[in-house]
Protein backbone atom coordinates (compact mmCIF):
# COMPACT_ATOMS: atom_id res chain seq x y z
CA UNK A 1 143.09 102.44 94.94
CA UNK A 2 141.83 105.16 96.81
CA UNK A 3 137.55 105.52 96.77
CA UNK A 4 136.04 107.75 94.38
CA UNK A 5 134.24 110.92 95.47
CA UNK A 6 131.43 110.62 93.65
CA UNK A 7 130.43 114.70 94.31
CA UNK A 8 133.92 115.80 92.68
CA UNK A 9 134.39 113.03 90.07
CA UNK A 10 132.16 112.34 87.23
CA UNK A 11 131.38 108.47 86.99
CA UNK A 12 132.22 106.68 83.92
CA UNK A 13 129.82 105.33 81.77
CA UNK A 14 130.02 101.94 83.37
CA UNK A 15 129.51 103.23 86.79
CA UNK A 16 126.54 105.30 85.50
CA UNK A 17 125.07 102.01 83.81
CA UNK A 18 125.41 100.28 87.02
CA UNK A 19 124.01 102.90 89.43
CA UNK A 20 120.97 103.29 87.27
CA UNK A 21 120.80 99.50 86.92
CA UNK A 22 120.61 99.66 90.84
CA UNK A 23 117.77 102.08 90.80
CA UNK A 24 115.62 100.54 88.10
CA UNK A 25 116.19 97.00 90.29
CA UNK A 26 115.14 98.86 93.26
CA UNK A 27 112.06 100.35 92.24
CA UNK A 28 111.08 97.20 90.84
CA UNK A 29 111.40 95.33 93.94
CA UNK A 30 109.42 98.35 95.52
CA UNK A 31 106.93 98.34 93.15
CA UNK A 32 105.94 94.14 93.43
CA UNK A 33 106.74 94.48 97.65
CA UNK A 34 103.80 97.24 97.37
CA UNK A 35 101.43 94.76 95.59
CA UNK A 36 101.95 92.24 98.61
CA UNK A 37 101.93 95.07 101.34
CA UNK A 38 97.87 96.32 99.07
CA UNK A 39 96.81 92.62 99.45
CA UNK A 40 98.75 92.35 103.14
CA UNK A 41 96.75 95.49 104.74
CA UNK A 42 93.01 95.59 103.23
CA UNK A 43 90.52 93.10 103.35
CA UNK A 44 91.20 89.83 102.80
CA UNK A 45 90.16 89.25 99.05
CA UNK A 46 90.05 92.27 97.91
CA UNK A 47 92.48 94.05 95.88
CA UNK A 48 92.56 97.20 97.28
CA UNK A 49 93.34 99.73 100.73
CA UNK A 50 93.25 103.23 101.44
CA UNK A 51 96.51 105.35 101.45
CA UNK A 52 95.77 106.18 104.93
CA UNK A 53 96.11 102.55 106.17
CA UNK A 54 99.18 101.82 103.67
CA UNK A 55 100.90 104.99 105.07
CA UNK A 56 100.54 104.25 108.64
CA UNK A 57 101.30 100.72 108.13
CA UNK A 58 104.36 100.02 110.54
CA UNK A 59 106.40 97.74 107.92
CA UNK A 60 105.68 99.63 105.29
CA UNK A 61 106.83 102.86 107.10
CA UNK A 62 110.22 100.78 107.91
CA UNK A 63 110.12 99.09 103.88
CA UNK A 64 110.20 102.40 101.67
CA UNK A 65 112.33 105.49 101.52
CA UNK A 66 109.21 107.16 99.53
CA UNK A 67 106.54 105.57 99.33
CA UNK A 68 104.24 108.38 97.40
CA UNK A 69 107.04 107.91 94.77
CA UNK A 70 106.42 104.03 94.45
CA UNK A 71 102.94 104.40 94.23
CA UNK A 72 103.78 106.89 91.20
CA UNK A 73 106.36 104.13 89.51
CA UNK A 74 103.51 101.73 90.61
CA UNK A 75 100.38 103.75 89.02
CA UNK A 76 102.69 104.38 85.85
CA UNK A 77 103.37 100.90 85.61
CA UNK A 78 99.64 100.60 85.16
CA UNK A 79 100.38 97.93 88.30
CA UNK A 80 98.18 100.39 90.80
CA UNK A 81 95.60 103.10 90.29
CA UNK A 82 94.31 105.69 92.13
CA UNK A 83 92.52 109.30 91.85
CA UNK A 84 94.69 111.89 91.08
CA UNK A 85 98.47 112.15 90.66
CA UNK A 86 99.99 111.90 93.74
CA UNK A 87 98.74 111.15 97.58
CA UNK A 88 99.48 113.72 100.78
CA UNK A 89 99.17 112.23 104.35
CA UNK A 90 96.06 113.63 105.67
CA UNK A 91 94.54 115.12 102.66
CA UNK A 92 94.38 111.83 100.85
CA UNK A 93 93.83 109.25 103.64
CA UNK A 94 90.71 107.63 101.95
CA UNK A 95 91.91 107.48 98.40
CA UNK A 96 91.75 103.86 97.53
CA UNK A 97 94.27 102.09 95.84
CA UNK A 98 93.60 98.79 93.76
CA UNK A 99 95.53 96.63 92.40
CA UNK A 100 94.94 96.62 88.45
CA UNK A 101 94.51 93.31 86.99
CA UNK A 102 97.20 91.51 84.61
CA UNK A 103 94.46 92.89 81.70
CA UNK A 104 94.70 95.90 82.90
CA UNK A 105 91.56 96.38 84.44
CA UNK A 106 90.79 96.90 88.47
């Protein structure tokens, strides 16, 4: 059976289910691995770090293909929050970003 080209063929509805099943699992594993990496890189005990020091973090540089698009799965989530809609490099290096609570609150 010769590999499908996904670019010329349409998937089936199972393979569409199961690619989208892959995305949703990866995003969630994104999305909990960024609640770790929060509590990893700022102060011990606190619930929070800039997006300056979770962008130049070296692992999580290596961890995520895009990271300003986990923190906006994470923030929608209600699992994050931060000012604003999205975070630039530079621009945005001292937004904080805390970890909300499993009440919802920071």
């Amino acid at each position: 059976v010769k590999p499908r080209a996904w670019s010329l063929v349409k998937p089936s509805i199972i393979e569409t289910k199961i690619m989208a099943d892959e995305i949703v699992n990866r995003v969630n594993v994104e999305t909990e691995q960024l609640i770790h990496d929060i509590n990893r890189i700022g102060v011990p005990g606190t619930p929070h770090c800039t997006f300056g020091q979770l962008f130049d973090d070296d692992h999580a540089q290596q961890y995520y293909e895009a990271l300003v698009g986990t923190l906006k799965s994470a923030k929608k989530r209600k699992m994050i929050n931060f000012k604003g809609q999205f975070l630039l490099k530079g621009v945005h290096d001292h937004v904080m970003i805390s970890i909300v609570g499993v009440d919802g609150t920071l």
